[in-house]
PDB file of N, CA and C in Angstrom:
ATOM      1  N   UNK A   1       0.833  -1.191   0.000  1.00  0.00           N
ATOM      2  CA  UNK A   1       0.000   0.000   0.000  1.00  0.00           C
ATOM      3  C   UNK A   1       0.878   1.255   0.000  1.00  0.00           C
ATOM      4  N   UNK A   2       0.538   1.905  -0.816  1.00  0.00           N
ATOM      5  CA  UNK A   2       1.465   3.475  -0.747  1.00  0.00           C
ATOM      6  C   UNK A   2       0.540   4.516  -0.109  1.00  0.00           C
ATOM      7  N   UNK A   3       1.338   5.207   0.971  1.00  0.00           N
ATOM      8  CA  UNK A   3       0.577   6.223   1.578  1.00  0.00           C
ATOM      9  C   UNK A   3       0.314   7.621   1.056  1.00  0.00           C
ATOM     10  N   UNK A   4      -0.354   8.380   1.360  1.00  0.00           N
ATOM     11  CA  UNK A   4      -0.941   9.822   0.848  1.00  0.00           C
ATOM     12  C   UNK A   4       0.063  10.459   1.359  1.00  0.00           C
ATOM     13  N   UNK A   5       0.533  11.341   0.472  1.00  0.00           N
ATOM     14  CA  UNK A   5       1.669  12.511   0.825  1.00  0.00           C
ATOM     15  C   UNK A   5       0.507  13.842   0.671  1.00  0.00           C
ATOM     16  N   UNK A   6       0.934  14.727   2.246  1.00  0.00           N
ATOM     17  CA  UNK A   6       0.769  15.485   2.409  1.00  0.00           C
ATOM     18  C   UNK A   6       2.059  16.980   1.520  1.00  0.00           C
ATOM     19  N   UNK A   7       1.144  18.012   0.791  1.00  0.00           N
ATOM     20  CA  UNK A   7       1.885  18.924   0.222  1.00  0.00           C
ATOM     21  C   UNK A   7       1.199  19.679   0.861  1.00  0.00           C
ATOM     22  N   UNK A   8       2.097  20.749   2.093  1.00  0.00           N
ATOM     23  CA  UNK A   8       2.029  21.976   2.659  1.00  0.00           C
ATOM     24  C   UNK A   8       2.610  23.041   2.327  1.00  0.00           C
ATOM     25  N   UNK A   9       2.186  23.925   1.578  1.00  0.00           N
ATOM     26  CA  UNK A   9       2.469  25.634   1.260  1.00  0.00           C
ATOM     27  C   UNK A   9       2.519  25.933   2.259  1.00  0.00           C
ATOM     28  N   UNK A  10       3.308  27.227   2.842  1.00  0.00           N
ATOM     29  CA  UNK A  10       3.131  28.002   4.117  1.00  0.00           C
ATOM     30  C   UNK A  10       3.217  29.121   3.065  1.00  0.00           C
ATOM     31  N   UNK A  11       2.995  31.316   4.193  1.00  0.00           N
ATOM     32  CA  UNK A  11       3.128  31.632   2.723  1.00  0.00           C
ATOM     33  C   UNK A  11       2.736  32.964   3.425  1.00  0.00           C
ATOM     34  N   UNK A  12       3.103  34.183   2.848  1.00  0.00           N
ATOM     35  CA  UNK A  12       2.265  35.689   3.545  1.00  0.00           C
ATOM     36  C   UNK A  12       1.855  36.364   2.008  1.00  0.00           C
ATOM     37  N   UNK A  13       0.398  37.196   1.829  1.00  0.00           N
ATOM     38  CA  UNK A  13      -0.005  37.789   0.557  1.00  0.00           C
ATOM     39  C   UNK A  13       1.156  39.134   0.207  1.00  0.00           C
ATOM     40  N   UNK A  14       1.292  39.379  -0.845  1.00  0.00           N
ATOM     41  CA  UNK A  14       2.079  40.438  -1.309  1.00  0.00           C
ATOM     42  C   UNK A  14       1.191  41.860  -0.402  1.00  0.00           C
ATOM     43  N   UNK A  15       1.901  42.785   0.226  1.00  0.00           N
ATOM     44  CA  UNK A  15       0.932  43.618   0.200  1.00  0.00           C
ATOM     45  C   UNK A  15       0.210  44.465  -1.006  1.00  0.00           C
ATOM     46  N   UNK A  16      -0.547  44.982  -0.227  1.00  0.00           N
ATOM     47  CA  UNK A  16      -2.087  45.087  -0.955  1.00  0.00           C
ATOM     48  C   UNK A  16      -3.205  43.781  -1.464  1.00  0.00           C
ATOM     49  N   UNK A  17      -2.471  42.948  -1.763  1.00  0.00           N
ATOM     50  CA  UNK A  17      -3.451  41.795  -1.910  1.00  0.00           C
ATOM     51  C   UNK A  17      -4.402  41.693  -0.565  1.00  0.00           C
ATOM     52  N   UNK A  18      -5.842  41.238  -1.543  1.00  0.00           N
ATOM     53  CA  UNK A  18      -6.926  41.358  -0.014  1.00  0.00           C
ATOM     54  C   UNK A  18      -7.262  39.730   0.524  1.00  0.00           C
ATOM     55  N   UNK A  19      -7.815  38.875   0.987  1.00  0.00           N
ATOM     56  CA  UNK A  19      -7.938  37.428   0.892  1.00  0.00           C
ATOM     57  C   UNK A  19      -8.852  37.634  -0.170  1.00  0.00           C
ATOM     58  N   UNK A  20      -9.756  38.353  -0.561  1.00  0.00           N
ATOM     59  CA  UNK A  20     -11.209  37.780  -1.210  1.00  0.00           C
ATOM     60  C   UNK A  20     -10.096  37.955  -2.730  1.00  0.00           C
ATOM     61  N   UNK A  21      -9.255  38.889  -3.254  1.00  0.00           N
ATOM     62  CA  UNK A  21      -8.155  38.523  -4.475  1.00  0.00           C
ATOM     63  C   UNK A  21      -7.774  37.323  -3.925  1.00  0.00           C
ATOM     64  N   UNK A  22      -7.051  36.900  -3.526  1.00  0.00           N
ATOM     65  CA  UNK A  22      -6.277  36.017  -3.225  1.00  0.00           C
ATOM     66  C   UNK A  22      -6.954  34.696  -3.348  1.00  0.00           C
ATOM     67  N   UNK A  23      -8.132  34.580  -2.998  1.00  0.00           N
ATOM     68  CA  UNK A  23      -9.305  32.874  -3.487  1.00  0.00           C
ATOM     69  C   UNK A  23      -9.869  33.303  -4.728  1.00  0.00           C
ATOM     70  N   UNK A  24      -9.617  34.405  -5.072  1.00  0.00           N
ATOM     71  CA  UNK A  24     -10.083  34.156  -6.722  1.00  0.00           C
ATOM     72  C   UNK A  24      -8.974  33.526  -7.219  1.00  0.00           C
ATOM     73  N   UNK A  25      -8.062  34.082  -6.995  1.00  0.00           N
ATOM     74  CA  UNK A  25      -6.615  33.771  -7.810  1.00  0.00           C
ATOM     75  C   UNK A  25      -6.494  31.973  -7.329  1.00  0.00           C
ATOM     76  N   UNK A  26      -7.030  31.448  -6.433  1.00  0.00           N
ATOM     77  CA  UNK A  26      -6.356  30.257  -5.737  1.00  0.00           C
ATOM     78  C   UNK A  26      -7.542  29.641  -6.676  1.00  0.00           C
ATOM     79  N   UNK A  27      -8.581  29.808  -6.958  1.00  0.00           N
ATOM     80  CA  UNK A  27      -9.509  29.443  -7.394  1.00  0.00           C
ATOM     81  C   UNK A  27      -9.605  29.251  -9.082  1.00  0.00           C
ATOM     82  N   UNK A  28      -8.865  29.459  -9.804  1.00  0.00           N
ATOM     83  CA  UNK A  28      -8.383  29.627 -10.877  1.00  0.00           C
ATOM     84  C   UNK A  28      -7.446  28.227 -11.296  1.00  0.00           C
ATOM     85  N   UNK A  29      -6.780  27.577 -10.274  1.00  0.00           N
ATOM     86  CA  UNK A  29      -6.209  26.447 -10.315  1.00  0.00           C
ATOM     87  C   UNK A  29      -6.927  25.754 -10.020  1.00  0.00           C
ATOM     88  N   UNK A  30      -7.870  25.448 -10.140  1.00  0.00           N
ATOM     89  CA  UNK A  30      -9.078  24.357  -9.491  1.00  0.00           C
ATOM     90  C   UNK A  30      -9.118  23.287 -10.374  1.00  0.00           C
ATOM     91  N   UNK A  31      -9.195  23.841 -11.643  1.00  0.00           N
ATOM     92  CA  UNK A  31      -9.587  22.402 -12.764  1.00  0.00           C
ATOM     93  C   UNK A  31      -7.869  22.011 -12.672  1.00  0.00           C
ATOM     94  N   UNK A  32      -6.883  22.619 -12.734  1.00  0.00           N
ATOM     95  CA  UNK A  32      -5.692  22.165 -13.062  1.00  0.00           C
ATOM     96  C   UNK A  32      -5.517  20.804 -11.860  1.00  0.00           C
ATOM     97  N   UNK A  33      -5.715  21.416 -10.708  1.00  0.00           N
ATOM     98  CA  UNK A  33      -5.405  20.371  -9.835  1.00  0.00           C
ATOM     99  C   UNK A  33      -6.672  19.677  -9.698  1.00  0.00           C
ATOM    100  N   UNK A  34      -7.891  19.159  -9.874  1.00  0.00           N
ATOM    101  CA  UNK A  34      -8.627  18.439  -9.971  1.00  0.00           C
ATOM    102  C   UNK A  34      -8.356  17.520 -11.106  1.00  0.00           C
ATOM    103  N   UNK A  35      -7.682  18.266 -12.089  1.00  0.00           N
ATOM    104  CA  UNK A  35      -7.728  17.294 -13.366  1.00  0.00           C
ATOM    105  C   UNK A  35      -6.494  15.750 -12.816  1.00  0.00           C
ATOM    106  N   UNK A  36      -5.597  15.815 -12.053  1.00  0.00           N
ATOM    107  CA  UNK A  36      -4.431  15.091 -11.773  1.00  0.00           C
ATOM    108  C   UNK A  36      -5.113  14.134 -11.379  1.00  0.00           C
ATOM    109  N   UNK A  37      -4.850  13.170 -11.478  1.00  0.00           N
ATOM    110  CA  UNK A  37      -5.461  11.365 -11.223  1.00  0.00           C
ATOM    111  C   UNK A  37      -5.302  11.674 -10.080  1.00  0.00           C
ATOM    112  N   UNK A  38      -4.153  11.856  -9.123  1.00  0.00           N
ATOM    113  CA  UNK A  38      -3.275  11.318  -7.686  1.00  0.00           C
ATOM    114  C   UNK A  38      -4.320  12.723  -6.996  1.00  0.00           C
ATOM    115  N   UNK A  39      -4.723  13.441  -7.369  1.00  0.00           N
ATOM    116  CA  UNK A  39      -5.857  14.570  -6.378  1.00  0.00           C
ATOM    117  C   UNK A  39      -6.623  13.902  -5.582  1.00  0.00           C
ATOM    118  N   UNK A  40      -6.307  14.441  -4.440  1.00  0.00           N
ATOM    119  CA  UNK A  40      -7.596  13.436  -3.328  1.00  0.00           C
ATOM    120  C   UNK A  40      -7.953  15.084  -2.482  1.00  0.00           C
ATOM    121  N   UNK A  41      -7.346  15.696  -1.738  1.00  0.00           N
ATOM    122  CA  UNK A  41      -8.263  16.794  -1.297  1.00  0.00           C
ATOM    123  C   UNK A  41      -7.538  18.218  -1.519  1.00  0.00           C
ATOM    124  N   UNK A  42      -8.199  18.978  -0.954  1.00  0.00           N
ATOM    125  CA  UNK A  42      -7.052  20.637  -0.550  1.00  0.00           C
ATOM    126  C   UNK A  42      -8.241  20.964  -0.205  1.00  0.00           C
ATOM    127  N   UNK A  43      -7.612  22.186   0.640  1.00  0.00           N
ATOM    128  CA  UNK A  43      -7.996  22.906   1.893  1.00  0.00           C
ATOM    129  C   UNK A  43      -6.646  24.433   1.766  1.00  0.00           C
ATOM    130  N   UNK A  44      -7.141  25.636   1.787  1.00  0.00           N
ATOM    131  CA  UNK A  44      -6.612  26.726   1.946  1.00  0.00           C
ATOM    132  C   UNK A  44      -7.208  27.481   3.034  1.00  0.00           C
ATOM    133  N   UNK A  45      -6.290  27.555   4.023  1.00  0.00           N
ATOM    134  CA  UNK A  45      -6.729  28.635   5.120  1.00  0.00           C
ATOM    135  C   UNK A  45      -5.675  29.746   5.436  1.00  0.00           C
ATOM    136  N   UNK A  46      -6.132  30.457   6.633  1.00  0.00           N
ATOM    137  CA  UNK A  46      -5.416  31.620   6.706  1.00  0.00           C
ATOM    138  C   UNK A  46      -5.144  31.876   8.119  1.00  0.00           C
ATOM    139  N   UNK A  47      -4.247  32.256   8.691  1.00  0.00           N
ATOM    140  CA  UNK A  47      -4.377  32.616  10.531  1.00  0.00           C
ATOM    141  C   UNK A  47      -4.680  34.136  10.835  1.00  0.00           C
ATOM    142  N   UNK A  48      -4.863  34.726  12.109  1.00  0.00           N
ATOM    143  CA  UNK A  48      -5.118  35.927  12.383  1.00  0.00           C
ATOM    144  C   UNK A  48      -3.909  36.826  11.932  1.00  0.00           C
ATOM    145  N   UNK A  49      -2.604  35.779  12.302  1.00  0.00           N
ATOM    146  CA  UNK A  49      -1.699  36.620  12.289  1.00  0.00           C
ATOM    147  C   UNK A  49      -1.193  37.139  10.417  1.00  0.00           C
ATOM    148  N   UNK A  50      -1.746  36.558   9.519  1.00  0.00           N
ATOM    149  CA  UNK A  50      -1.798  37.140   8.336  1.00  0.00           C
ATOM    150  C   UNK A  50      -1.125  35.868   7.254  1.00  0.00           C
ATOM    151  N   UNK A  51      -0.442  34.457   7.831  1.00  0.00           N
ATOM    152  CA  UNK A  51      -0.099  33.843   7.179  1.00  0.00           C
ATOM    153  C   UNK A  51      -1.284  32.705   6.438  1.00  0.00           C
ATOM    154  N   UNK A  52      -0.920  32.115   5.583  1.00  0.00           N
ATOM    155  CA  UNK A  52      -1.720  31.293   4.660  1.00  0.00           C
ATOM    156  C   UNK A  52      -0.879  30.094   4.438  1.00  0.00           C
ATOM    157  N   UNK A  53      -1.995  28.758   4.389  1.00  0.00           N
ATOM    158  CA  UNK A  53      -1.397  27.526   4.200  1.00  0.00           C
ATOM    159  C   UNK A  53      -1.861  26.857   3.498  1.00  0.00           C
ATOM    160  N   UNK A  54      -1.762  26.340   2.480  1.00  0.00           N
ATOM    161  CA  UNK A  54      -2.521  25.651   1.232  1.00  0.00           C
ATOM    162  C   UNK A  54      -2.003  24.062   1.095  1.00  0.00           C
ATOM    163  N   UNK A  55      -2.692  22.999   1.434  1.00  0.00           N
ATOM    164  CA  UNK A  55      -2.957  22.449   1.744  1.00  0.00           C
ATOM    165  C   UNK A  55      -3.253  21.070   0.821  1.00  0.00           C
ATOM    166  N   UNK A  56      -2.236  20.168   0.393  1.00  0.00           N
ATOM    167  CA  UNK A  56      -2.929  19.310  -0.883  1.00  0.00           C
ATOM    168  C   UNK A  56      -2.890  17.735  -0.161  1.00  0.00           C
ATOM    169  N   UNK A  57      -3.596  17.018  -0.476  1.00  0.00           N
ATOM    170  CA  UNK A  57      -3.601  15.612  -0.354  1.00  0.00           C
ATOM    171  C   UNK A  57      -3.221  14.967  -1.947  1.00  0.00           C
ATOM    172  N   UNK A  58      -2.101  14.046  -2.033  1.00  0.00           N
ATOM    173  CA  UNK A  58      -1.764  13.444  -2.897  1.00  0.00           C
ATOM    174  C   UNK A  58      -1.494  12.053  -2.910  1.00  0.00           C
ATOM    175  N   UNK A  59      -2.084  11.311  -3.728  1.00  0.00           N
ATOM    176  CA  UNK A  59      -1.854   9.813  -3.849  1.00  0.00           C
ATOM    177  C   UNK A  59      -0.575   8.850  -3.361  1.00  0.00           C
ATOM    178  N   UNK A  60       0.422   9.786  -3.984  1.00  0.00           N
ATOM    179  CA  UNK A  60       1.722   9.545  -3.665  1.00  0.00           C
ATOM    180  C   UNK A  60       2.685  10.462  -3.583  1.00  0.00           C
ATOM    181  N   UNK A  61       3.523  10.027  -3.802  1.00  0.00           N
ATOM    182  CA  UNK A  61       4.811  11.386  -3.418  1.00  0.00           C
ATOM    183  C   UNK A  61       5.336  11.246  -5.139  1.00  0.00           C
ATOM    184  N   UNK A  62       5.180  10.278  -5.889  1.00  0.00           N
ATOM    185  CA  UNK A  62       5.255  10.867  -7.761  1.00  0.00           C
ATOM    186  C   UNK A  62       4.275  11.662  -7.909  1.00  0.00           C
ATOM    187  N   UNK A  63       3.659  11.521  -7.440  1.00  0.00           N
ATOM    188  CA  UNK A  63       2.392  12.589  -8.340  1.00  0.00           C
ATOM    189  C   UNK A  63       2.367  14.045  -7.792  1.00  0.00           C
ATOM    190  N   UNK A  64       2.644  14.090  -6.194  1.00  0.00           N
ATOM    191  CA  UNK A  64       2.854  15.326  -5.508  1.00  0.00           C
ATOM    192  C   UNK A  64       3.945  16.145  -6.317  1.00  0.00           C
ATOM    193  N   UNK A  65       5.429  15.687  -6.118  1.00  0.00           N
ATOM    194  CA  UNK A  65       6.303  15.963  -6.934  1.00  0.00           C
ATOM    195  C   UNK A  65       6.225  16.411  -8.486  1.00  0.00           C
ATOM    196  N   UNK A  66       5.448  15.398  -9.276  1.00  0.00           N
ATOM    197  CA  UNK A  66       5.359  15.788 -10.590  1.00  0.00           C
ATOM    198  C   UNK A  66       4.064  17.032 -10.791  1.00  0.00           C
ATOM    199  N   UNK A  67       3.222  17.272  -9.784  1.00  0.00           N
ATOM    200  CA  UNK A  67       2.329  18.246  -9.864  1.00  0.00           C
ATOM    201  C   UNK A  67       3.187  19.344  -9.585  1.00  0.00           C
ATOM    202  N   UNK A  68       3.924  19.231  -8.632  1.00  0.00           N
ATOM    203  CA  UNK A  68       4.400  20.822  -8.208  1.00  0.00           C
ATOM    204  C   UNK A  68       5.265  20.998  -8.834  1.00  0.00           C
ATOM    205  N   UNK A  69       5.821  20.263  -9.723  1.00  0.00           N
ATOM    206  CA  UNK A  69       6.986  20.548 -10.986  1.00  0.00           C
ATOM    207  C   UNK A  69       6.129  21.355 -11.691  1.00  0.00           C
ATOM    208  N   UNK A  70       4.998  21.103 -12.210  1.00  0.00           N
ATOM    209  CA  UNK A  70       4.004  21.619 -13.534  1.00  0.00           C
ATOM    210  C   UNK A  70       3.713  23.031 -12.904  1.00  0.00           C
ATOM    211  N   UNK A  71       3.196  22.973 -11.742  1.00  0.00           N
ATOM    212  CA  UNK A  71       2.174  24.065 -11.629  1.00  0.00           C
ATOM    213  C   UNK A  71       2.926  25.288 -11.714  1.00  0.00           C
ATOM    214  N   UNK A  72       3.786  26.020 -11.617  1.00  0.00           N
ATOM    215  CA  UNK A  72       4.702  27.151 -12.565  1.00  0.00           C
ATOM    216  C   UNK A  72       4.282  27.627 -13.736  1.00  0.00           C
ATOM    217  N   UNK A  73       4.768  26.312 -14.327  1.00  0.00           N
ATOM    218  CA  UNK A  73       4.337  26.580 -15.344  1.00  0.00           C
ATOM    219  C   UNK A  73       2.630  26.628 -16.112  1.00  0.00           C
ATOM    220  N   UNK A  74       1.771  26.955 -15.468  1.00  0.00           N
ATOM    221  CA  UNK A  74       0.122  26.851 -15.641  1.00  0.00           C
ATOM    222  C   UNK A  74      -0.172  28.016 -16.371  1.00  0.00           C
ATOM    223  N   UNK A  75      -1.086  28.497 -16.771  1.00  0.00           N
ATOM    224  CA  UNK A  75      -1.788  29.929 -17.337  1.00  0.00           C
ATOM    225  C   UNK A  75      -1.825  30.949 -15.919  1.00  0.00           C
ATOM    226  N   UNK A  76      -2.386  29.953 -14.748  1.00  0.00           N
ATOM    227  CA  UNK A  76      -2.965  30.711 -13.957  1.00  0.00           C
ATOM    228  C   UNK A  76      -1.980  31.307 -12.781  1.00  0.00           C
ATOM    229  N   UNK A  77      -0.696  30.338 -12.956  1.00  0.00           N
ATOM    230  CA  UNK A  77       0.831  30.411 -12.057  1.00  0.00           C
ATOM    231  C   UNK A  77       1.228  31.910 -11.773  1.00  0.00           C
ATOM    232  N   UNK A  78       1.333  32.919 -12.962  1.00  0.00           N
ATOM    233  CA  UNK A  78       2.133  34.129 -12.675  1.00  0.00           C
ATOM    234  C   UNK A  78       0.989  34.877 -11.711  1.00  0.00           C
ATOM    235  N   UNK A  79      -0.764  34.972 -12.363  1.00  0.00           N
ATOM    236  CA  UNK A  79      -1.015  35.898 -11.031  1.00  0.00           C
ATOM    237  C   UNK A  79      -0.920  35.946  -9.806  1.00  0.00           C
ATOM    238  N   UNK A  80      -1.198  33.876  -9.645  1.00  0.00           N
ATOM    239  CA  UNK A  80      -1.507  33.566  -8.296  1.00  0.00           C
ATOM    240  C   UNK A  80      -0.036  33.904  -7.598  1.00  0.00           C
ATOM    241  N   UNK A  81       1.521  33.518  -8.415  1.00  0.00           N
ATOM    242  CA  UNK A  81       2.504  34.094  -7.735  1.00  0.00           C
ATOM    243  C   UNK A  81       3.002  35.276  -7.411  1.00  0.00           C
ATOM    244  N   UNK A  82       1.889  36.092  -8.358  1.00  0.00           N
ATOM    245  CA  UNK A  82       2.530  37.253  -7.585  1.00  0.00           C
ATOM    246  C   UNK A  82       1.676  38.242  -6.752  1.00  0.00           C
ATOM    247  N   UNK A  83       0.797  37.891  -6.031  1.00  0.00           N
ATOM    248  CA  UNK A  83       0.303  37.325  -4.795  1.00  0.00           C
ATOM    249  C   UNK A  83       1.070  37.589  -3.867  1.00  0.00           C
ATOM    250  N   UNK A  84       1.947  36.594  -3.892  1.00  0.00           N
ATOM    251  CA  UNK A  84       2.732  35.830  -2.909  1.00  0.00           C
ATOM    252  C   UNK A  84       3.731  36.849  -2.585  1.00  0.00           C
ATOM    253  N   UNK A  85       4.303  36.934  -1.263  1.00  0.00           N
ATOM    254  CA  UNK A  85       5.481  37.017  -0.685  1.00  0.00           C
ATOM    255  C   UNK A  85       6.165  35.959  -0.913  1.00  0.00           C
ATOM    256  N   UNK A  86       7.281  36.385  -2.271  1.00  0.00           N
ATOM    257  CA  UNK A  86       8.408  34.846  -2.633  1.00  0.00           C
ATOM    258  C   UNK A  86       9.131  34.805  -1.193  1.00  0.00           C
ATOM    259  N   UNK A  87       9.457  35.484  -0.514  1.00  0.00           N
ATOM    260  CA  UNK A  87      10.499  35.635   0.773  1.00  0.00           C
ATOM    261  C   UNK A  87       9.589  34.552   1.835  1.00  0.00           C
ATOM    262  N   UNK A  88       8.497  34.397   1.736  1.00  0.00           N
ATOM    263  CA  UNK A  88       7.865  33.971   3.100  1.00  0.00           C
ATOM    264  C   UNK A  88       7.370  32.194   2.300  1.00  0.00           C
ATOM    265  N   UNK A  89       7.709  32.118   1.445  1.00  0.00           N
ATOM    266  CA  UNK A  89       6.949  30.554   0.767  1.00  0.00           C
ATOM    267  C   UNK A  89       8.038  29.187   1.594  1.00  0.00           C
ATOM    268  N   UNK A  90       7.252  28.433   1.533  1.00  0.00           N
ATOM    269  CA  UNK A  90       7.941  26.952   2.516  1.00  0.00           C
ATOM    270  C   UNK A  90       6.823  26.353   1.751  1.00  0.00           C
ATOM    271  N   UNK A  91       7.496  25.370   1.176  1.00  0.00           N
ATOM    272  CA  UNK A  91       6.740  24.098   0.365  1.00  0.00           C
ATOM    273  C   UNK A  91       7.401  22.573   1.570  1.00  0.00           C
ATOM    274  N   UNK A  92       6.482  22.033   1.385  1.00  0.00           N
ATOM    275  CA  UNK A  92       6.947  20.862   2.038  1.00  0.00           C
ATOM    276  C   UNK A  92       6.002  19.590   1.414  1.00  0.00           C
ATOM    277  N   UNK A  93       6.582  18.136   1.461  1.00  0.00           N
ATOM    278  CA  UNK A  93       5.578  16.769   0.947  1.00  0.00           C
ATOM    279  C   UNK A  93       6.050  16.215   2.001  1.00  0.00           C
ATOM    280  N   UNK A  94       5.195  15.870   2.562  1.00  0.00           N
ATOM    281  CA  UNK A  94       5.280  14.397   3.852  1.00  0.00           C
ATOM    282  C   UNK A  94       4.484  13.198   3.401  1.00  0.00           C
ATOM    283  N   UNK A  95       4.981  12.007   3.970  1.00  0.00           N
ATOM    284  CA  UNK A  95       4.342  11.322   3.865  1.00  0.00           C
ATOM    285  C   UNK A  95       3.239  10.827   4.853  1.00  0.00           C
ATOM    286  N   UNK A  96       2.258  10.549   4.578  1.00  0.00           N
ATOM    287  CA  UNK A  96       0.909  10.438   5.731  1.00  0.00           C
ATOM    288  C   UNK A  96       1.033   8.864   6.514  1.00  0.00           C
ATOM    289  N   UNK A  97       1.400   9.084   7.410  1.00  0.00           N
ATOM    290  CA  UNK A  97       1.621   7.616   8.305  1.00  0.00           C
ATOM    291  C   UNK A  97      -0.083   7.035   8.519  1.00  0.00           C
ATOM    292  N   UNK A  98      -0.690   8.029   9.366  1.00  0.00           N
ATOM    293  CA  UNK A  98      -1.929   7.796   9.698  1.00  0.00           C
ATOM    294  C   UNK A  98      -3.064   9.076   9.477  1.00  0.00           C
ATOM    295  N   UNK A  99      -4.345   8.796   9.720  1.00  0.00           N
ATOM    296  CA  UNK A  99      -5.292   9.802   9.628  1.00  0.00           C
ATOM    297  C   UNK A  99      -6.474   9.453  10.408  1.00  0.00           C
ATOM    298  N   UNK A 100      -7.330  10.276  11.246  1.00  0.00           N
ATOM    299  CA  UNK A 100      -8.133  10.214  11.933  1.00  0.00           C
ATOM    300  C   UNK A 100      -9.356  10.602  11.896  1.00  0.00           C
ATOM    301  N   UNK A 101     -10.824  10.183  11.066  1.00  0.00           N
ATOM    302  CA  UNK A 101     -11.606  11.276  10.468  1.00  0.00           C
ATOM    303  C   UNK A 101     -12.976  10.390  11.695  1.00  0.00           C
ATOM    304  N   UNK A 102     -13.826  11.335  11.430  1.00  0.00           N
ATOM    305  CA  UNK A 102     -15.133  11.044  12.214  1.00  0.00           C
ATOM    306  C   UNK A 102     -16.132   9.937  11.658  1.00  0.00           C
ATOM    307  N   UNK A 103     -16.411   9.044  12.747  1.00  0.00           N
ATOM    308  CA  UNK A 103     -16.678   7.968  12.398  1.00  0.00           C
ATOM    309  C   UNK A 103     -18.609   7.901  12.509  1.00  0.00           C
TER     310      UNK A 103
END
């Protein structure tokens, strides 16, 4: 059995960006990453203190990897990056040992 790799963005908006820009722009990659076989969930949130964490569930750690190779290069890549504070981005893939959902 191969486990689900977790892909965690960490991340702060460029200033002036507002959140309600910022889920349009995140929202724009939707079919791209839905279209990937290995897509199982995402989740984008935000804390008080102003940072953002985007959030992917992936089949495996090939498909995590080979997605976040592509997504750069997308149509929708340059707005959503520049968005971003490049200084504040932390990408990370873990692998998912276990998971705990409501029964």
């Amino acid at each position: 059995m191969t486990n689900h790799v977790a892909e965690t963005v960490t991340f702060r908006l460029n200033a002036g960006v507002s959140p309600a820009q910022f889920l349009d722009l995140s929202k724009a990659s939707e079919a791209f990453v839905r279209a990937n076989p290995g897509f199982v969930f995402r989740r984008l949130s935000s804390g008080a203190d102003g940072s953002w964490t985007d959030t992917v569930i992936w089949q495996d750690m090939q498909t995590a990897l080979q997605v976040a190779e592509s997504f750069g290069k997308q149509d929708f890549a340059p707005a959503l990056m520049a968005a971003i504070a490049p200084d504040t981005v932390s990408i990370r893939h873990e692998t998912i040992h276990w998971t705990m959902a409501p029964s």
